[in-house]
C-alpha atoms as a PDB file:
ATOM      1  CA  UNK A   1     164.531 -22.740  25.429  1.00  0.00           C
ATOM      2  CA  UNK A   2     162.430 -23.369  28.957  1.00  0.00           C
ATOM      3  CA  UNK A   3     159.191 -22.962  26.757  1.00  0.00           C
ATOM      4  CA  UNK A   4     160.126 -24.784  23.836  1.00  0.00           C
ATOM      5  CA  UNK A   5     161.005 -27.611  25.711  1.00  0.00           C
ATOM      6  CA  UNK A   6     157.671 -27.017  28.226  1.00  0.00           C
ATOM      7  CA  UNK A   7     155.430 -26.843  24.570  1.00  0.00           C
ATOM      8  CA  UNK A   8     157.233 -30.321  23.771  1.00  0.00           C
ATOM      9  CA  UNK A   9     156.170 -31.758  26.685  1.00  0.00           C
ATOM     10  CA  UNK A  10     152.688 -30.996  26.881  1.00  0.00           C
ATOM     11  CA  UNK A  11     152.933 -32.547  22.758  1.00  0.00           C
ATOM     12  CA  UNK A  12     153.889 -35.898  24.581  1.00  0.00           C
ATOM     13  CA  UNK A  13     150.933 -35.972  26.850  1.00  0.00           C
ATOM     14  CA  UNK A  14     148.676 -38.151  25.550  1.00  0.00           C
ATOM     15  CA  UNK A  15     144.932 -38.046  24.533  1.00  0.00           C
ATOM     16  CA  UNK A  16     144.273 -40.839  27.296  1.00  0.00           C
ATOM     17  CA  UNK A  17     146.102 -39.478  29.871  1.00  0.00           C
ATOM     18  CA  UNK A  18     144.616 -36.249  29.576  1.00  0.00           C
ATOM     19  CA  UNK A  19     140.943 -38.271  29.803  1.00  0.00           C
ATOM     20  CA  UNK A  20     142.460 -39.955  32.954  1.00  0.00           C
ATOM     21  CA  UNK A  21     143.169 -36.798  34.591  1.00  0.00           C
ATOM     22  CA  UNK A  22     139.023 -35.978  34.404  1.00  0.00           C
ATOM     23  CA  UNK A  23     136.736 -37.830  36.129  1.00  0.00           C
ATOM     24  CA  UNK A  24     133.286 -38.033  34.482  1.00  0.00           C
ATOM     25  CA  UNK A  25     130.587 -38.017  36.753  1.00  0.00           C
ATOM     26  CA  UNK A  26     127.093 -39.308  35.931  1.00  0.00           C
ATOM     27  CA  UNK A  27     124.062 -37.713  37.660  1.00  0.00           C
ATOM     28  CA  UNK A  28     120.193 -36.884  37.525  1.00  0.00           C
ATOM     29  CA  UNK A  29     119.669 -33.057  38.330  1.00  0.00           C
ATOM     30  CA  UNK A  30     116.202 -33.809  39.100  1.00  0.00           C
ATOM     31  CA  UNK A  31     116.848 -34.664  42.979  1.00  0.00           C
ATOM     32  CA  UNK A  32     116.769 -31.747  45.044  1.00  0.00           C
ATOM     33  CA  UNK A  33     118.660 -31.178  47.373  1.00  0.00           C
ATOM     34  CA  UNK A  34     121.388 -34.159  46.443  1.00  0.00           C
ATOM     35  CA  UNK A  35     121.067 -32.736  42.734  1.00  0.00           C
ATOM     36  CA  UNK A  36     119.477 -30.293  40.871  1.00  0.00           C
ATOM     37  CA  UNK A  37     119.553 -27.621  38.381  1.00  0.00           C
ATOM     38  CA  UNK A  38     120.416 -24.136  39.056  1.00  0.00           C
ATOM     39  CA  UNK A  39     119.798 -22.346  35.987  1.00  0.00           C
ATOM     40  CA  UNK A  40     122.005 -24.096  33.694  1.00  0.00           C
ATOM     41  CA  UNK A  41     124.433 -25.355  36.623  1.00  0.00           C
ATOM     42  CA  UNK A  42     123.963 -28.780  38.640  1.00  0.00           C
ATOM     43  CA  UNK A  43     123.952 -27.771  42.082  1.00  0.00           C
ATOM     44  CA  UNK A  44     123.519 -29.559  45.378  1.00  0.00           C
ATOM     45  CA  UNK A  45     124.841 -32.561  47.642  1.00  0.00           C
ATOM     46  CA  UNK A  46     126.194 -34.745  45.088  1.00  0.00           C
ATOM     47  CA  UNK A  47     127.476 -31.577  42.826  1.00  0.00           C
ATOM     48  CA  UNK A  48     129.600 -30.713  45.390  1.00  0.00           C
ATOM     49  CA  UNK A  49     130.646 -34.486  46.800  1.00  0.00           C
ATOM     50  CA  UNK A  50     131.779 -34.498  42.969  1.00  0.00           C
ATOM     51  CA  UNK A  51     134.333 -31.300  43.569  1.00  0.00           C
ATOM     52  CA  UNK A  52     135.605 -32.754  46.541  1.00  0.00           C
ATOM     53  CA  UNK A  53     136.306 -36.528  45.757  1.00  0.00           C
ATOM     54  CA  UNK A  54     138.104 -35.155  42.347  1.00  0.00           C
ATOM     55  CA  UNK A  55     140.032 -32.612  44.622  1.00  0.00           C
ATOM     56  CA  UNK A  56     141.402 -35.319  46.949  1.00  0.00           C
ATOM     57  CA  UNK A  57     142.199 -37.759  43.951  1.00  0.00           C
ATOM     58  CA  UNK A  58     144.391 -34.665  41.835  1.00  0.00           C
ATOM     59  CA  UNK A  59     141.272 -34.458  39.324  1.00  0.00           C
ATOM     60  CA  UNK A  60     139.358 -32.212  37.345  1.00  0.00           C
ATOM     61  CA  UNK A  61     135.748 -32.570  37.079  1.00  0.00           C
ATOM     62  CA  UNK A  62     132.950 -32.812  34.584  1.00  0.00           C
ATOM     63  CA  UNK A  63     129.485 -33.238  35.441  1.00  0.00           C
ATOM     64  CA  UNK A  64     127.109 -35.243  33.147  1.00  0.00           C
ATOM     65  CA  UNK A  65     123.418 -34.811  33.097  1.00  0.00           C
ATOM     66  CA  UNK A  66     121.308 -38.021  32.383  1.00  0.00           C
ATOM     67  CA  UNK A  67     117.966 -39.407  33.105  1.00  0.00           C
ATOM     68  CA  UNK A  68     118.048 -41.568  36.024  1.00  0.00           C
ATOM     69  CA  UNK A  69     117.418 -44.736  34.237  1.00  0.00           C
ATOM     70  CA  UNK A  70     120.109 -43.845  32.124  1.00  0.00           C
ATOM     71  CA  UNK A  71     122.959 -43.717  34.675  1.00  0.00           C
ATOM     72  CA  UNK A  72     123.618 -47.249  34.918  1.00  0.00           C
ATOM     73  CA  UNK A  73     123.709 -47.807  31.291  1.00  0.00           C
ATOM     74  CA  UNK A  74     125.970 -44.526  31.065  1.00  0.00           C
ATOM     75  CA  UNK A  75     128.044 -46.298  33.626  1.00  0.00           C
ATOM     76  CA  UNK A  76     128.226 -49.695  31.849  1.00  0.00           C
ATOM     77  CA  UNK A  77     128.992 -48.190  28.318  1.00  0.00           C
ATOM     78  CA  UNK A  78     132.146 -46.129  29.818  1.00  0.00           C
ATOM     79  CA  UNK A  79     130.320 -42.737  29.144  1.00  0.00           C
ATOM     80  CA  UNK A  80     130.927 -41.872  32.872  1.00  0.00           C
ATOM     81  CA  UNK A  81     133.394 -42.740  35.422  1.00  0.00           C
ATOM     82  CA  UNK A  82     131.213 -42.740  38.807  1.00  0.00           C
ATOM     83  CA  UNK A  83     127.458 -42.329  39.340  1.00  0.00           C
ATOM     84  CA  UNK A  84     126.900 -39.796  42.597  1.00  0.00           C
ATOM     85  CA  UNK A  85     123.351 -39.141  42.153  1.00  0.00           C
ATOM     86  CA  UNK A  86     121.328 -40.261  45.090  1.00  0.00           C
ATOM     87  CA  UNK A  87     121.728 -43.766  44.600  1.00  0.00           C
ATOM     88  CA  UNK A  88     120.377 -46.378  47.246  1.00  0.00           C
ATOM     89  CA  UNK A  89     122.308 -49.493  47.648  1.00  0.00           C
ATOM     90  CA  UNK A  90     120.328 -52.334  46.294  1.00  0.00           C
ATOM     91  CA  UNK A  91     120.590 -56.048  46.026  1.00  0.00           C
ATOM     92  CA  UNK A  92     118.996 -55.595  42.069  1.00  0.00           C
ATOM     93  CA  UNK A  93     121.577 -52.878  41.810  1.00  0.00           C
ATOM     94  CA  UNK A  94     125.129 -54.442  43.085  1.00  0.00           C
ATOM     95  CA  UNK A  95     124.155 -56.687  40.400  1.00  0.00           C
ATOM     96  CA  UNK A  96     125.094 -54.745  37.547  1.00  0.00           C
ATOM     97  CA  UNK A  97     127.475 -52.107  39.951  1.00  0.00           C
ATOM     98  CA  UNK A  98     129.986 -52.022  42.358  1.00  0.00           C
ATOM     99  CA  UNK A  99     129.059 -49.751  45.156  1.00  0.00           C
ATOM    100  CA  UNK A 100     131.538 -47.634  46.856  1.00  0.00           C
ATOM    101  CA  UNK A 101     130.952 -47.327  51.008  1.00  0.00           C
ATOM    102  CA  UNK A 102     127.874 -45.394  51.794  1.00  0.00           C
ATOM    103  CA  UNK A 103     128.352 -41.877  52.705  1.00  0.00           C
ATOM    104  CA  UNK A 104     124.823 -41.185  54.140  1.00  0.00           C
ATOM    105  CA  UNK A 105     122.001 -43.513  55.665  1.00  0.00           C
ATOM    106  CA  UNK A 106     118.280 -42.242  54.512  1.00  0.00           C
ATOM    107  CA  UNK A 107     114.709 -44.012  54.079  1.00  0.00           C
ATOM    108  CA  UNK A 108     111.262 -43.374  53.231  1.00  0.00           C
ATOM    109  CA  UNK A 109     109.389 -40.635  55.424  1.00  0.00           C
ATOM    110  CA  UNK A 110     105.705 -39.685  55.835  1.00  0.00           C
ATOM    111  CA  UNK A 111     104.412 -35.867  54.874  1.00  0.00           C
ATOM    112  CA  UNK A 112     101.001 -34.873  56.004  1.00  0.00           C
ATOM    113  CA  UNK A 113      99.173 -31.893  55.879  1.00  0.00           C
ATOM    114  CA  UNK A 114      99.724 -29.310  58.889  1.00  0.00           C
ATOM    115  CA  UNK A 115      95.654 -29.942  59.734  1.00  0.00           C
ATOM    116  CA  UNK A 116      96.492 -33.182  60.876  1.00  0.00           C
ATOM    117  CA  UNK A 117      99.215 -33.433  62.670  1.00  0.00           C
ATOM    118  CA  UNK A 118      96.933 -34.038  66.124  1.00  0.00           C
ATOM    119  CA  UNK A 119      96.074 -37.331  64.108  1.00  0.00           C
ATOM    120  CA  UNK A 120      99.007 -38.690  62.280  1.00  0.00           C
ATOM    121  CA  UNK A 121     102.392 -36.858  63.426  1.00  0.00           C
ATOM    122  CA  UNK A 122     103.622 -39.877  65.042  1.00  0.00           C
ATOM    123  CA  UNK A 123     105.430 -42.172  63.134  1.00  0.00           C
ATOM    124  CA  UNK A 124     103.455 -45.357  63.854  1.00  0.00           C
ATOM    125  CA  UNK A 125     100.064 -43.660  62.802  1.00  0.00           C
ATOM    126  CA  UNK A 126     100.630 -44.963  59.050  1.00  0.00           C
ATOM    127  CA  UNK A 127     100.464 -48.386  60.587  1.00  0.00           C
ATOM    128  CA  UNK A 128      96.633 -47.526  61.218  1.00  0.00           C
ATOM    129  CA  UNK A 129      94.324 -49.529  59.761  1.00  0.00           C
ATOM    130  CA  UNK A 130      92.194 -47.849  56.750  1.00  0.00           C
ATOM    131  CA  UNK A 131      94.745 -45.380  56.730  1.00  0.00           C
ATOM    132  CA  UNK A 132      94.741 -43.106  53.597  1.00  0.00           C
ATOM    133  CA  UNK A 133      98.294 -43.635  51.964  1.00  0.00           C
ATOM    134  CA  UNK A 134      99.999 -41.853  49.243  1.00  0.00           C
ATOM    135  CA  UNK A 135     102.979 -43.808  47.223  1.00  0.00           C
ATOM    136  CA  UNK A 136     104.856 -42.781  43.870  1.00  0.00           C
ATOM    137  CA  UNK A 137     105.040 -45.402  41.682  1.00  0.00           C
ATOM    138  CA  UNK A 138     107.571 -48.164  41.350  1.00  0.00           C
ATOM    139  CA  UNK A 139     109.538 -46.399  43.959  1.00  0.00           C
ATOM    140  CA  UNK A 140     110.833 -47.823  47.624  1.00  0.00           C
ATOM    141  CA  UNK A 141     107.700 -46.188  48.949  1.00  0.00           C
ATOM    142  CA  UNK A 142     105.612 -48.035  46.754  1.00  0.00           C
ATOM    143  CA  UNK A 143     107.434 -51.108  47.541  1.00  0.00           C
ATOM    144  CA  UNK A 144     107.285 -50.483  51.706  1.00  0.00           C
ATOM    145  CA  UNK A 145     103.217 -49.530  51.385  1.00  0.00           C
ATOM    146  CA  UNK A 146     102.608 -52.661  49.882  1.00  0.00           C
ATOM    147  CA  UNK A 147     104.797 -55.030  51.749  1.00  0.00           C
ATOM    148  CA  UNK A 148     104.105 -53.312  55.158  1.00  0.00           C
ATOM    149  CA  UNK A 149     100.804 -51.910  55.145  1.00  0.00           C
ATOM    150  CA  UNK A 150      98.604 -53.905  54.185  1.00  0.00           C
ATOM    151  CA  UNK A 151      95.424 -52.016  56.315  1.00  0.00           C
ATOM    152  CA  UNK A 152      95.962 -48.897  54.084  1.00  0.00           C
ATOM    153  CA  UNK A 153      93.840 -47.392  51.444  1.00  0.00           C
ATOM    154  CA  UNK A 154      96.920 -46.848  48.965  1.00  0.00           C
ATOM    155  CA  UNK A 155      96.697 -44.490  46.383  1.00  0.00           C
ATOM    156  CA  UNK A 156      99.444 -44.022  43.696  1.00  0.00           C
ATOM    157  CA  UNK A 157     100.272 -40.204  42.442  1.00  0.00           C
ATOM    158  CA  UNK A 158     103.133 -39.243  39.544  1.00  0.00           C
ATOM    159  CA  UNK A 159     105.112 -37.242  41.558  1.00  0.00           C
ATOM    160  CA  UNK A 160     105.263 -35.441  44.580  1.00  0.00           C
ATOM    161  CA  UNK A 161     104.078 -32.120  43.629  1.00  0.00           C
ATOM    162  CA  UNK A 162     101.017 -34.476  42.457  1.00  0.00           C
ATOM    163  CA  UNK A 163     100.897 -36.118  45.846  1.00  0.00           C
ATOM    164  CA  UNK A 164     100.828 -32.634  47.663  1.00  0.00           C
ATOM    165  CA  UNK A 165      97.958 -31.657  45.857  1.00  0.00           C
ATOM    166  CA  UNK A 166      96.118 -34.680  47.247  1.00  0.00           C
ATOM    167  CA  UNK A 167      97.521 -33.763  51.059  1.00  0.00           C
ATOM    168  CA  UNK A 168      95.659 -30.377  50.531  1.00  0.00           C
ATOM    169  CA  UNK A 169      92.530 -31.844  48.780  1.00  0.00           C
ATOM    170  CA  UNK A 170      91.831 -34.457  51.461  1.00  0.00           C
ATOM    171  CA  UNK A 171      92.159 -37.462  49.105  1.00  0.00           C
ATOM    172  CA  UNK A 172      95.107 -39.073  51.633  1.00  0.00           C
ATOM    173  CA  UNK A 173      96.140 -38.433  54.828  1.00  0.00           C
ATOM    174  CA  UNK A 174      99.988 -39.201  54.535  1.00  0.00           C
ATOM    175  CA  UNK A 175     102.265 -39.249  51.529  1.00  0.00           C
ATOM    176  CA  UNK A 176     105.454 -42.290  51.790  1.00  0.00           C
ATOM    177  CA  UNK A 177     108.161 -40.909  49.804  1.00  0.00           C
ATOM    178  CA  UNK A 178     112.361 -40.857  50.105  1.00  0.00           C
ATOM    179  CA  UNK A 179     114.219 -38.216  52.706  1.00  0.00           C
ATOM    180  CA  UNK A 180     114.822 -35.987  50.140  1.00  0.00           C
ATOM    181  CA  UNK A 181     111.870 -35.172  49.619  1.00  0.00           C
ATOM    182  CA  UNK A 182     110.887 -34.146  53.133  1.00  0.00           C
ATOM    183  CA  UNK A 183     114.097 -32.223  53.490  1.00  0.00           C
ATOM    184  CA  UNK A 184     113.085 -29.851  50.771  1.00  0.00           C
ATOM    185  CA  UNK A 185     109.917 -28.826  52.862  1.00  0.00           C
ATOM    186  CA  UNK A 186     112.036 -27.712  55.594  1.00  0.00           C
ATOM    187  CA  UNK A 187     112.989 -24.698  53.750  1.00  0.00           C
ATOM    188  CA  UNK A 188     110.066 -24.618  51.091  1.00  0.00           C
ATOM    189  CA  UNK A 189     107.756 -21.862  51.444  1.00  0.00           C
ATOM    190  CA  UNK A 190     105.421 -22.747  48.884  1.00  0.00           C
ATOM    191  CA  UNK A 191     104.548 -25.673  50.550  1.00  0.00           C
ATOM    192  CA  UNK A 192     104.940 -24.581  54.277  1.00  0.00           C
ATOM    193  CA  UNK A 193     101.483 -26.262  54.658  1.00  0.00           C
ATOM    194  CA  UNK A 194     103.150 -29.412  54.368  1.00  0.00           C
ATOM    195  CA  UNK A 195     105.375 -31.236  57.236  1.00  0.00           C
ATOM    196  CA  UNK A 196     106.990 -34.167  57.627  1.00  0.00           C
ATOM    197  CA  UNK A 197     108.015 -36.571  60.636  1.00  0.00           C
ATOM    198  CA  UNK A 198     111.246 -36.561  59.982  1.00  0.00           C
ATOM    199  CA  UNK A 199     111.418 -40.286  60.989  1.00  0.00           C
ATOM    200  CA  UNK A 200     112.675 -43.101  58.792  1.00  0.00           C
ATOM    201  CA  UNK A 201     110.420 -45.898  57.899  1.00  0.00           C
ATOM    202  CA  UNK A 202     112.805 -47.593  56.329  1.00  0.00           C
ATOM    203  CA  UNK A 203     116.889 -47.899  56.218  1.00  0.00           C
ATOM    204  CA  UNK A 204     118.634 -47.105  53.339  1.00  0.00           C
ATOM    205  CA  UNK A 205     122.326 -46.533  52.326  1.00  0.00           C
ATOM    206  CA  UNK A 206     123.371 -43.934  49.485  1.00  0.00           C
ATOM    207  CA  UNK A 207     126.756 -44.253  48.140  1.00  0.00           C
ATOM    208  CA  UNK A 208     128.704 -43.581  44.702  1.00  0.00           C
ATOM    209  CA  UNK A 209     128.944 -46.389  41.885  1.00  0.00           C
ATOM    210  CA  UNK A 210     131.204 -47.755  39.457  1.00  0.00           C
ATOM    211  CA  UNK A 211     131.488 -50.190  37.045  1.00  0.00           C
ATOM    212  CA  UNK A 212     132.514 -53.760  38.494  1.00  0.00           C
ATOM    213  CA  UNK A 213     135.539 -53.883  36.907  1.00  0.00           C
ATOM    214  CA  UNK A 214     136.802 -50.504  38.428  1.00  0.00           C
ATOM    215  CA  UNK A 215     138.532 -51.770  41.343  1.00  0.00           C
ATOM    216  CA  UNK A 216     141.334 -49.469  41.049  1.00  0.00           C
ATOM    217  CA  UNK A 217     138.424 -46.404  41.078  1.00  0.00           C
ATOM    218  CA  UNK A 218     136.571 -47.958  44.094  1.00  0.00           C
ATOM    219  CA  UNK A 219     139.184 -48.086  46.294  1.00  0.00           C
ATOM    220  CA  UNK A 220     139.865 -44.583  45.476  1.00  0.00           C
ATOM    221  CA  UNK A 221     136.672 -43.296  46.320  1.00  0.00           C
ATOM    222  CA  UNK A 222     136.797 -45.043  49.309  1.00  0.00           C
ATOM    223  CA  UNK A 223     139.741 -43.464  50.587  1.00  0.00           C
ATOM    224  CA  UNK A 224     138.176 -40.070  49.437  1.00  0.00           C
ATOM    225  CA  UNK A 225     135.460 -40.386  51.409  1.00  0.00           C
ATOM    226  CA  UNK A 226     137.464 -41.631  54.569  1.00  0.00           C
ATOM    227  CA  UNK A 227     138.977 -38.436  54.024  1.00  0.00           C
ATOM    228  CA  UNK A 228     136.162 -36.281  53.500  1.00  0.00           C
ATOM    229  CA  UNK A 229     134.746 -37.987  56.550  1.00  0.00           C
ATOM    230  CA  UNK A 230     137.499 -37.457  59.002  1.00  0.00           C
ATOM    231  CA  UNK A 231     138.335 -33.631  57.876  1.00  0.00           C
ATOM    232  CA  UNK A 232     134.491 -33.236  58.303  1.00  0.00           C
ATOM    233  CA  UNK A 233     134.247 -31.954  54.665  1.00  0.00           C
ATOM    234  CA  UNK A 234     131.206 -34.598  54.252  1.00  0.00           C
ATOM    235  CA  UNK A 235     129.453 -32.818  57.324  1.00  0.00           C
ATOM    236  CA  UNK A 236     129.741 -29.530  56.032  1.00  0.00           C
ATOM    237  CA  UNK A 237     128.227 -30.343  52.107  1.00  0.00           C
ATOM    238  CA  UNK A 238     125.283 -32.237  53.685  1.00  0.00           C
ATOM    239  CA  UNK A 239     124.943 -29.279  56.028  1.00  0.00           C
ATOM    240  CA  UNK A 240     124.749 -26.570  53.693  1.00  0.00           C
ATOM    241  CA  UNK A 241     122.252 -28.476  51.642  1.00  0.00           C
ATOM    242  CA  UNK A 242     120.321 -30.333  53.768  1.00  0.00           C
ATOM    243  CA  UNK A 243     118.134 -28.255  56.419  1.00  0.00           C
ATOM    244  CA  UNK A 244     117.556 -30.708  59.116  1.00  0.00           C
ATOM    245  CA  UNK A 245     119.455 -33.782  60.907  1.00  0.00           C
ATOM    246  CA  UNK A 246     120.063 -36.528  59.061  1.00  0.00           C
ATOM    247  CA  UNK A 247     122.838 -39.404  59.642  1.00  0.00           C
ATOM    248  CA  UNK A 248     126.138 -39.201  57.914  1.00  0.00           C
ATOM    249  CA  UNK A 249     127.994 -42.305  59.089  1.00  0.00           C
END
């Protein structure tokens, strides 16, 4: 009788309830080390921020893989639940998003080749006038090098394995790109050439987004990561992923 009456229970649970016990999470796995790919799995940071925040909130999870200028539209279209992908806090973005309270403070950083670090290992050499800079486009690099330094010699690459190849060929003397990508060289030995300062440039907040109408979600999150934060489970992800000191508050 018990499982007859168990099996007519789980009948009665509905399709949207079951959907409301998953939350779908929306990231890039091109991001290392907040998110990447693993062979086929999404590892990293935000992978494991993901596990957590559905632990606390009585969740399963499910990972989604999209392109980053897809998340938002993921978001918006209900295709996802939450974007935890990297994602700075922006004016342009809060627009469109509702951004939970960040749960790490970045910026932009400088790499240089290991030659010159007599030169330009201090953080105000990129102020230098004729300076040889290095910017991605369209990113908050891009966007600092312009507004900032305007006595460079700016140079724009694809990406920063492009950008490396110009450290070691002489064509620029520092590289402006976002934390995670001087975090990776800290434990990269293909490219153990290559240092960074390890200083900011700029200040900028990463948090987890949702769609403006999810207030119910956002405060959620919020609590999670109040959680996470006091119980020091925030700490320990960004410590097993992250290679150097960075901020967490």
């Amino acid at each position: 009788m018990r499982l007859i009456i168990g099996f007519l229970v789980l009948l009665c649970v509905s399709p949207l309830a079951l959907a409301q016990s998953t939350l779908k999470v929306g990231m890039s796995a091109d991001y290392p080390p907040l998110q990447y790919k693993d062979g086929e799995r999404i590892v990293g940071v935000e992978a494991d921020n993901a596990q957590a925040v559905a632990k606390i909130l009585g969740k399963r999870v499910a990972l989604f893989e999209f392109s980053f200028d897809e998340l938002i539209p993921a978001l918006e279209q209900g295709r996802i639940d939450v974007i935890m992908s990297g994602f700075s806090v922006t004016a342009e973005r809060s627009q469109r998003i509702a951004f939970a309270n960040p749960y790490m403070q970045v910026g932009q950083m400088s790499i240089l080749h290991k030659d010159k670090l007599g030169r330009f290992s201090q953080p105000w050499a990129v102020y230098r006038e004729g300076v040889r800079i290095g910017v991605e486009p369209g990113t908050t690099g891009a966007a600092f090098a312009k507004r900032e330094l305007t006595d460079a010699q700016i140079s724009f690459f694809a990406d920063p394995p492009a950008a490396f190849a110009g450290l070691r060929e002489d064509k620029i003397d520092l590289y402006i790109h976002d934390a995670p990508t001087s975090w990776r060289l800290a434990s990269s030995d293909e490219d153990d050439d290559l240092i960074s300062t390890y200083k900011p440039l700029t200040t900028e907040s990463l948090a987890w987004a949702v769609r403006k109408e999810d207030t119910a979600l956002l405060a959620d999150l919020n609590g999670a990561l109040a959680q996470m934060q006091a119980q020091g489970t925030l700490a320990y992800i960004i410590n097993r992923w992250i290679p150097v000191q960075v901020s967490v508050d």
